[in-house]
C-alpha atoms as a PDB file:
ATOM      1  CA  UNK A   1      -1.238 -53.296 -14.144  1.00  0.00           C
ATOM      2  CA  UNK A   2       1.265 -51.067 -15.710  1.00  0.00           C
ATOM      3  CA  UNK A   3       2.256 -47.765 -13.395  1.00  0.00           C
ATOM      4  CA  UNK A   4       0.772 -44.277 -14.475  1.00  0.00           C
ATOM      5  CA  UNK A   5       2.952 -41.389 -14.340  1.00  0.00           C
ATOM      6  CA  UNK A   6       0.519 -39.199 -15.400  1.00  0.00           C
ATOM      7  CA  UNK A   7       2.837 -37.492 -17.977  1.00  0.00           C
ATOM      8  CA  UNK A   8       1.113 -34.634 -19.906  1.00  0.00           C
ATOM      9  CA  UNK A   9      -0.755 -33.199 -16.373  1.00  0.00           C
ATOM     10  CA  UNK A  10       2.369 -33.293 -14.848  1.00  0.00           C
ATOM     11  CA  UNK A  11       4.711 -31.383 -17.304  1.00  0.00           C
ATOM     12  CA  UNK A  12       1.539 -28.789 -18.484  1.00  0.00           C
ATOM     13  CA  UNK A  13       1.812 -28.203 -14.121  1.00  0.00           C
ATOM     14  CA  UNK A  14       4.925 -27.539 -14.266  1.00  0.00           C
ATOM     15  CA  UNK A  15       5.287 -25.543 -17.664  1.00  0.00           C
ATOM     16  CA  UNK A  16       3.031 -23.546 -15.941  1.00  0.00           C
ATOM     17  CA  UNK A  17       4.403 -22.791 -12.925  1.00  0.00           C
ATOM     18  CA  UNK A  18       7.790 -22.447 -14.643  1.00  0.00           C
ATOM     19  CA  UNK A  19       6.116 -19.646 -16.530  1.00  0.00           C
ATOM     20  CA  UNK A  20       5.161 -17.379 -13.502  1.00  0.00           C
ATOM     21  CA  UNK A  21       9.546 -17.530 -12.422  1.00  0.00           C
ATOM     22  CA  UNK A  22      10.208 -16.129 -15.534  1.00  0.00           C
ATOM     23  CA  UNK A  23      12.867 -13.592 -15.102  1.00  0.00           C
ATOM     24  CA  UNK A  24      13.982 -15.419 -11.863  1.00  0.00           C
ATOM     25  CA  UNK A  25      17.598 -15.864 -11.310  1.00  0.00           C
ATOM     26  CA  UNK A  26      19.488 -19.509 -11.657  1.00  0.00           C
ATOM     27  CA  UNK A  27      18.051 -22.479 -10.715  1.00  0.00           C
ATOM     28  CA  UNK A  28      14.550 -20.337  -9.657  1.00  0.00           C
ATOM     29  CA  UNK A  29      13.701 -20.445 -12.708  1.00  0.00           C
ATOM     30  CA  UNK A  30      14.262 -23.373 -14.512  1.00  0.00           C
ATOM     31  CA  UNK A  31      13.836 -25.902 -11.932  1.00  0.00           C
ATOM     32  CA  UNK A  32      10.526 -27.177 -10.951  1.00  0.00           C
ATOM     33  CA  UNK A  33      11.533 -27.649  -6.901  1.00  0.00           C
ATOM     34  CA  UNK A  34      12.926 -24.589  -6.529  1.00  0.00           C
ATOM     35  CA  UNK A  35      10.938 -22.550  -8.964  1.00  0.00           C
ATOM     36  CA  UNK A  36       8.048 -24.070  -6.718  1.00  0.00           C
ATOM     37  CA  UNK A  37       9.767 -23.045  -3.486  1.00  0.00           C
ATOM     38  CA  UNK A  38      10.455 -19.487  -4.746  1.00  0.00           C
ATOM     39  CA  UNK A  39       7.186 -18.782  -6.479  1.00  0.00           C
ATOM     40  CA  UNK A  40       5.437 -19.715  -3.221  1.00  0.00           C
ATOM     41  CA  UNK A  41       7.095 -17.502  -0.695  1.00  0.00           C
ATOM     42  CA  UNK A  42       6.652 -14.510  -3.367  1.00  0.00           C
ATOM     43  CA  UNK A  43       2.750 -14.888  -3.180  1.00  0.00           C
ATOM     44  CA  UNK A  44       2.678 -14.963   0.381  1.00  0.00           C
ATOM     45  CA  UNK A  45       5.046 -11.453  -0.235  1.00  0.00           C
ATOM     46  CA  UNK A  46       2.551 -10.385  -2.320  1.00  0.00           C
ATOM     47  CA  UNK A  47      -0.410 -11.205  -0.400  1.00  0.00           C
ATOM     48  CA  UNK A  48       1.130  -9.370   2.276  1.00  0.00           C
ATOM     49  CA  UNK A  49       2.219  -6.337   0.827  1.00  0.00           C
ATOM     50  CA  UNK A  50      -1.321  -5.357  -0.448  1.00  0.00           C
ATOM     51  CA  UNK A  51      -2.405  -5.230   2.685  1.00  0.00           C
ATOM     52  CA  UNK A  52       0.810  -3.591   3.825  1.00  0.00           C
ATOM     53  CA  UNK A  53       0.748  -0.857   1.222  1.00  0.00           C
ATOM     54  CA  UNK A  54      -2.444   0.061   2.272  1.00  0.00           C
ATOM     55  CA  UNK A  55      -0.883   1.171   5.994  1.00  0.00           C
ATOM     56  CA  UNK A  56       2.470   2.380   4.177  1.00  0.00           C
ATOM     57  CA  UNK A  57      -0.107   4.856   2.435  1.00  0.00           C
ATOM     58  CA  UNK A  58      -1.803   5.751   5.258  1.00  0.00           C
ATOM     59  CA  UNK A  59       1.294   6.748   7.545  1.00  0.00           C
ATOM     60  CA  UNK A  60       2.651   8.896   4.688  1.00  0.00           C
ATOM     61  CA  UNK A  61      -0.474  10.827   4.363  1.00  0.00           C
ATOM     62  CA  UNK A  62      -0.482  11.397   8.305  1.00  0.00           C
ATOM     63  CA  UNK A  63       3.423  12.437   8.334  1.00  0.00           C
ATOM     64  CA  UNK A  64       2.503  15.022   5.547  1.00  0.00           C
ATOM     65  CA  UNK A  65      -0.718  16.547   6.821  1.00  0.00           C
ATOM     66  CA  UNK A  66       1.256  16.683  10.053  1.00  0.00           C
ATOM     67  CA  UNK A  67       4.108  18.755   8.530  1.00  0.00           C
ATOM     68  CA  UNK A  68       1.973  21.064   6.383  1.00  0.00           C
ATOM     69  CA  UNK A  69      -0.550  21.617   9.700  1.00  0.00           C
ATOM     70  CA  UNK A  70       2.893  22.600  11.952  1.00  0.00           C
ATOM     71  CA  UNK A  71       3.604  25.177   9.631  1.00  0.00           C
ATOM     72  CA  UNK A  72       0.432  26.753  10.052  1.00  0.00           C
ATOM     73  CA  UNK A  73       0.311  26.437  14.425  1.00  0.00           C
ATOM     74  CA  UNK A  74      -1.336  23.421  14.819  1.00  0.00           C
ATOM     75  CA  UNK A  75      -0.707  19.979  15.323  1.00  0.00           C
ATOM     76  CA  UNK A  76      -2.662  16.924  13.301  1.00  0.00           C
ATOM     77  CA  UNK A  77      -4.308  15.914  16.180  1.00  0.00           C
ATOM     78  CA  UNK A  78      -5.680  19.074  16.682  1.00  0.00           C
ATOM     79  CA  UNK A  79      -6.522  19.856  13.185  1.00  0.00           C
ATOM     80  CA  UNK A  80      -8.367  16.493  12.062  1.00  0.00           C
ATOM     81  CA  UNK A  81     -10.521  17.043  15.676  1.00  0.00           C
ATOM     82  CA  UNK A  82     -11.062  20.471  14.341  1.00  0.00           C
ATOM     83  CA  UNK A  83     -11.719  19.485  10.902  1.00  0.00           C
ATOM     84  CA  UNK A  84     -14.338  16.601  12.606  1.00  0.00           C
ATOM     85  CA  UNK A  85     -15.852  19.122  14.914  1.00  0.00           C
ATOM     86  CA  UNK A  86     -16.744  21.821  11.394  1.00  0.00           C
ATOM     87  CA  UNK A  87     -17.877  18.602  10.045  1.00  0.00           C
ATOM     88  CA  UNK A  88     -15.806  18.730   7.079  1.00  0.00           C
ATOM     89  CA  UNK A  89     -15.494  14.936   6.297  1.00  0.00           C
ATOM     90  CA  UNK A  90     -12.250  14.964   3.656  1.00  0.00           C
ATOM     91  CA  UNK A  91      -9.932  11.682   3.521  1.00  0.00           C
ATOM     92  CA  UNK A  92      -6.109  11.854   4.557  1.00  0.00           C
ATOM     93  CA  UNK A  93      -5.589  11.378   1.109  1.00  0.00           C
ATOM     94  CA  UNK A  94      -7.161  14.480  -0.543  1.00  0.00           C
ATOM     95  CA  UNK A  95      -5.929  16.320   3.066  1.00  0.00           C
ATOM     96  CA  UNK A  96      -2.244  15.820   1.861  1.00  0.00           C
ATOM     97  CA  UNK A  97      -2.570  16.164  -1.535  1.00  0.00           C
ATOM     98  CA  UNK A  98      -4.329  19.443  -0.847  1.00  0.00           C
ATOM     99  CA  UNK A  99      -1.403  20.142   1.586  1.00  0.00           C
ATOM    100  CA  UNK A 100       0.976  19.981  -1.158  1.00  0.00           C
ATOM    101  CA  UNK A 101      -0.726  20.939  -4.461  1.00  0.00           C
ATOM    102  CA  UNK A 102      -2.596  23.987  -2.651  1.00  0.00           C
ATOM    103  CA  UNK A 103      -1.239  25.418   0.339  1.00  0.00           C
ATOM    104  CA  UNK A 104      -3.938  28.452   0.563  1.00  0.00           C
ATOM    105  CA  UNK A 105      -7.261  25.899   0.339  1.00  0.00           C
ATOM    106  CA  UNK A 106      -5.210  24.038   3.274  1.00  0.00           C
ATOM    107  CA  UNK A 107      -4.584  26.817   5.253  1.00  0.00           C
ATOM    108  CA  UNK A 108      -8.400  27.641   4.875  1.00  0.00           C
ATOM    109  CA  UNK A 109      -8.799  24.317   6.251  1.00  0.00           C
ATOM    110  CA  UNK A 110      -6.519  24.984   9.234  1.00  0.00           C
ATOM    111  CA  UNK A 111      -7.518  28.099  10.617  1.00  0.00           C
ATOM    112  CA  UNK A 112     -11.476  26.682  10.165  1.00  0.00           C
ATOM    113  CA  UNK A 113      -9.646  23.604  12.145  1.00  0.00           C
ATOM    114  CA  UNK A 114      -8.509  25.989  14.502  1.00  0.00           C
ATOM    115  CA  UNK A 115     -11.378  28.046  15.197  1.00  0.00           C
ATOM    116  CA  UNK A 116     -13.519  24.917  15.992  1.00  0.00           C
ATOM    117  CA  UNK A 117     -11.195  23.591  18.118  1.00  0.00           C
ATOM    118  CA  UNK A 118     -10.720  26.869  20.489  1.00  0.00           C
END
Protein backbone atom coordinates (compact mmCIF):
# COMPACT_ATOMS: atom_id res chain seq x y z
CA UNK A 1 0.00 0.00 0.00
CA UNK A 2 1.58 3.09 -1.29
CA UNK A 3 2.38 5.91 1.65
CA UNK A 4 0.02 9.06 1.83
CA UNK A 5 1.55 12.30 2.39
CA UNK A 6 -1.45 13.98 2.39
CA UNK A 7 -0.17 16.76 0.04
CA UNK A 8 -2.82 19.46 -0.72
CA UNK A 9 -4.10 19.52 3.33
CA UNK A 10 -0.76 19.88 4.24
CA UNK A 11 0.54 22.83 2.05
CA UNK A 12 -3.27 24.73 2.17
CA UNK A 13 -2.15 24.36 6.42
CA UNK A 14 0.65 25.80 5.95
CA UNK A 15 -0.17 28.55 3.22
CA UNK A 16 -2.34 29.46 5.77
CA UNK A 17 -0.50 29.82 8.61
CA UNK A 18 2.27 31.40 6.51
CA UNK A 19 -0.32 34.04 5.77
CA UNK A 20 -1.00 35.24 9.42
CA UNK A 21 3.45 35.96 9.68
CA UNK A 22 3.10 38.15 7.01
CA UNK A 23 5.22 41.11 7.67
CA UNK A 24 7.38 38.94 10.05
CA UNK A 25 11.04 39.31 9.86
CA UNK A 26 13.50 36.44 8.21
CA UNK A 27 12.94 33.06 8.53
CA UNK A 28 9.41 33.95 10.70
CA UNK A 29 7.94 34.33 7.92
CA UNK A 30 8.66 32.13 5.31
CA UNK A 31 9.34 29.06 7.13
CA UNK A 32 6.66 26.80 8.26
CA UNK A 33 8.63 25.68 11.80
CA UNK A 34 9.43 28.83 12.76
CA UNK A 35 6.57 30.80 11.34
CA UNK A 36 4.63 28.13 13.53
CA UNK A 37 6.79 28.78 16.59
CA UNK A 38 6.44 32.59 16.26
CA UNK A 39 2.79 32.82 15.35
CA UNK A 40 2.05 30.76 18.47
CA UNK A 41 3.75 32.68 21.20
CA UNK A 42 2.13 35.99 19.56
CA UNK A 43 -1.48 34.61 20.28
CA UNK A 44 -0.73 33.70 23.65
CA UNK A 45 0.68 37.74 23.64
CA UNK A 46 -2.38 38.59 22.37
CA UNK A 47 -4.61 36.64 24.45
CA UNK A 48 -2.90 38.14 27.24
CA UNK A 49 -2.80 41.60 26.52
CA UNK A 50 -6.66 41.91 26.17
CA UNK A 51 -7.02 41.04 29.35
CA UNK A 52 -4.03 43.13 30.35
CA UNK A 53 -5.22 46.28 28.64
CA UNK A 54 -8.21 46.10 30.42
CA UNK A 55 -6.11 46.69 33.99
CA UNK A 56 -3.57 49.09 32.05
CA UNK A 57 -6.92 51.16 31.50
CA UNK A 58 -8.08 50.93 34.70
CA UNK A 59 -4.81 52.13 36.63
CA UNK A 60 -4.60 55.14 34.29
CA UNK A 61 -8.04 56.24 35.03
CA UNK A 62 -7.27 55.87 38.92
CA UNK A 63 -3.75 57.83 38.59
CA UNK A 64 -5.78 60.67 36.81
CA UNK A 65 -8.87 60.99 38.97
CA UNK A 66 -6.29 60.88 41.74
CA UNK A 67 -4.33 63.90 40.40
CA UNK A 68 -7.31 66.02 39.35
CA UNK A 69 -9.08 65.14 43.07
CA UNK A 70 -5.49 66.42 44.90
CA UNK A 71 -5.86 69.56 43.29
CA UNK A 72 -9.10 70.14 44.65
CA UNK A 73 -8.17 68.81 48.72
CA UNK A 74 -9.04 65.47 48.54
CA UNK A 75 -7.64 62.28 47.97
CA UNK A 76 -9.34 59.38 45.54
CA UNK A 77 -10.05 57.35 48.26
CA UNK A 78 -11.89 59.86 49.83
CA UNK A 79 -13.64 61.18 46.87
CA UNK A 80 -14.97 57.81 45.19
CA UNK A 81 -16.32 56.96 49.12
CA UNK A 82 -17.83 60.35 48.89
CA UNK A 83 -19.03 60.04 45.47
CA UNK A 84 -20.56 56.28 46.72
CA UNK A 85 -21.99 57.74 49.85
CA UNK A 86 -24.18 60.85 47.41
CA UNK A 87 -24.91 57.85 45.43
CA UNK A 88 -23.63 59.17 42.32
CA UNK A 89 -22.75 55.86 40.48
CA UNK A 90 -20.25 57.31 37.45
CA UNK A 91 -17.41 54.84 36.04
CA UNK A 92 -13.57 55.74 36.43
CA UNK A 93 -13.76 56.21 32.95
CA UNK A 94 -16.25 59.10 32.50
CA UNK A 95 -14.64 60.32 36.22
CA UNK A 96 -11.29 61.06 34.33
CA UNK A 97 -12.44 62.08 31.26
CA UNK A 98 -14.62 64.56 33.11
CA UNK A 99 -11.43 65.40 35.12
CA UNK A 100 -9.74 66.48 32.08
CA UNK A 101 -12.30 67.70 29.50
CA UNK A 102 -14.29 69.68 32.36
CA UNK A 103 -12.62 70.68 35.36
CA UNK A 104 -15.75 72.80 36.85
CA UNK A 105 -18.45 69.61 36.49
CA UNK A 106 -15.46 67.71 38.42
CA UNK A 107 -14.98 70.03 40.95
CA UNK A 108 -18.87 69.93 41.45
CA UNK A 109 -18.27 66.38 41.91
CA UNK A 110 -15.56 66.91 44.54
CA UNK A 111 -16.83 69.27 46.87
CA UNK A 112 -20.41 67.04 46.71
CA UNK A 113 -17.60 64.15 47.43
CA UNK A 114 -16.47 66.14 50.13
CA UNK A 115 -19.46 67.19 51.83
CA UNK A 116 -20.69 63.53 52.08
CA UNK A 117 -17.73 62.38 53.34
CA UNK A 118 -17.41 65.04 56.41
Amino acid sequence: MPRAKGGPKTRRRHKRLLKLTKGYWGQRKNVYRRAKETLERALVYAYRDRKQKKRDFRRLWQVRINAAARLHGINYSKFMGGLKKAGIELDRKVLANLAITEPETFAKLVEIAKSKWQ
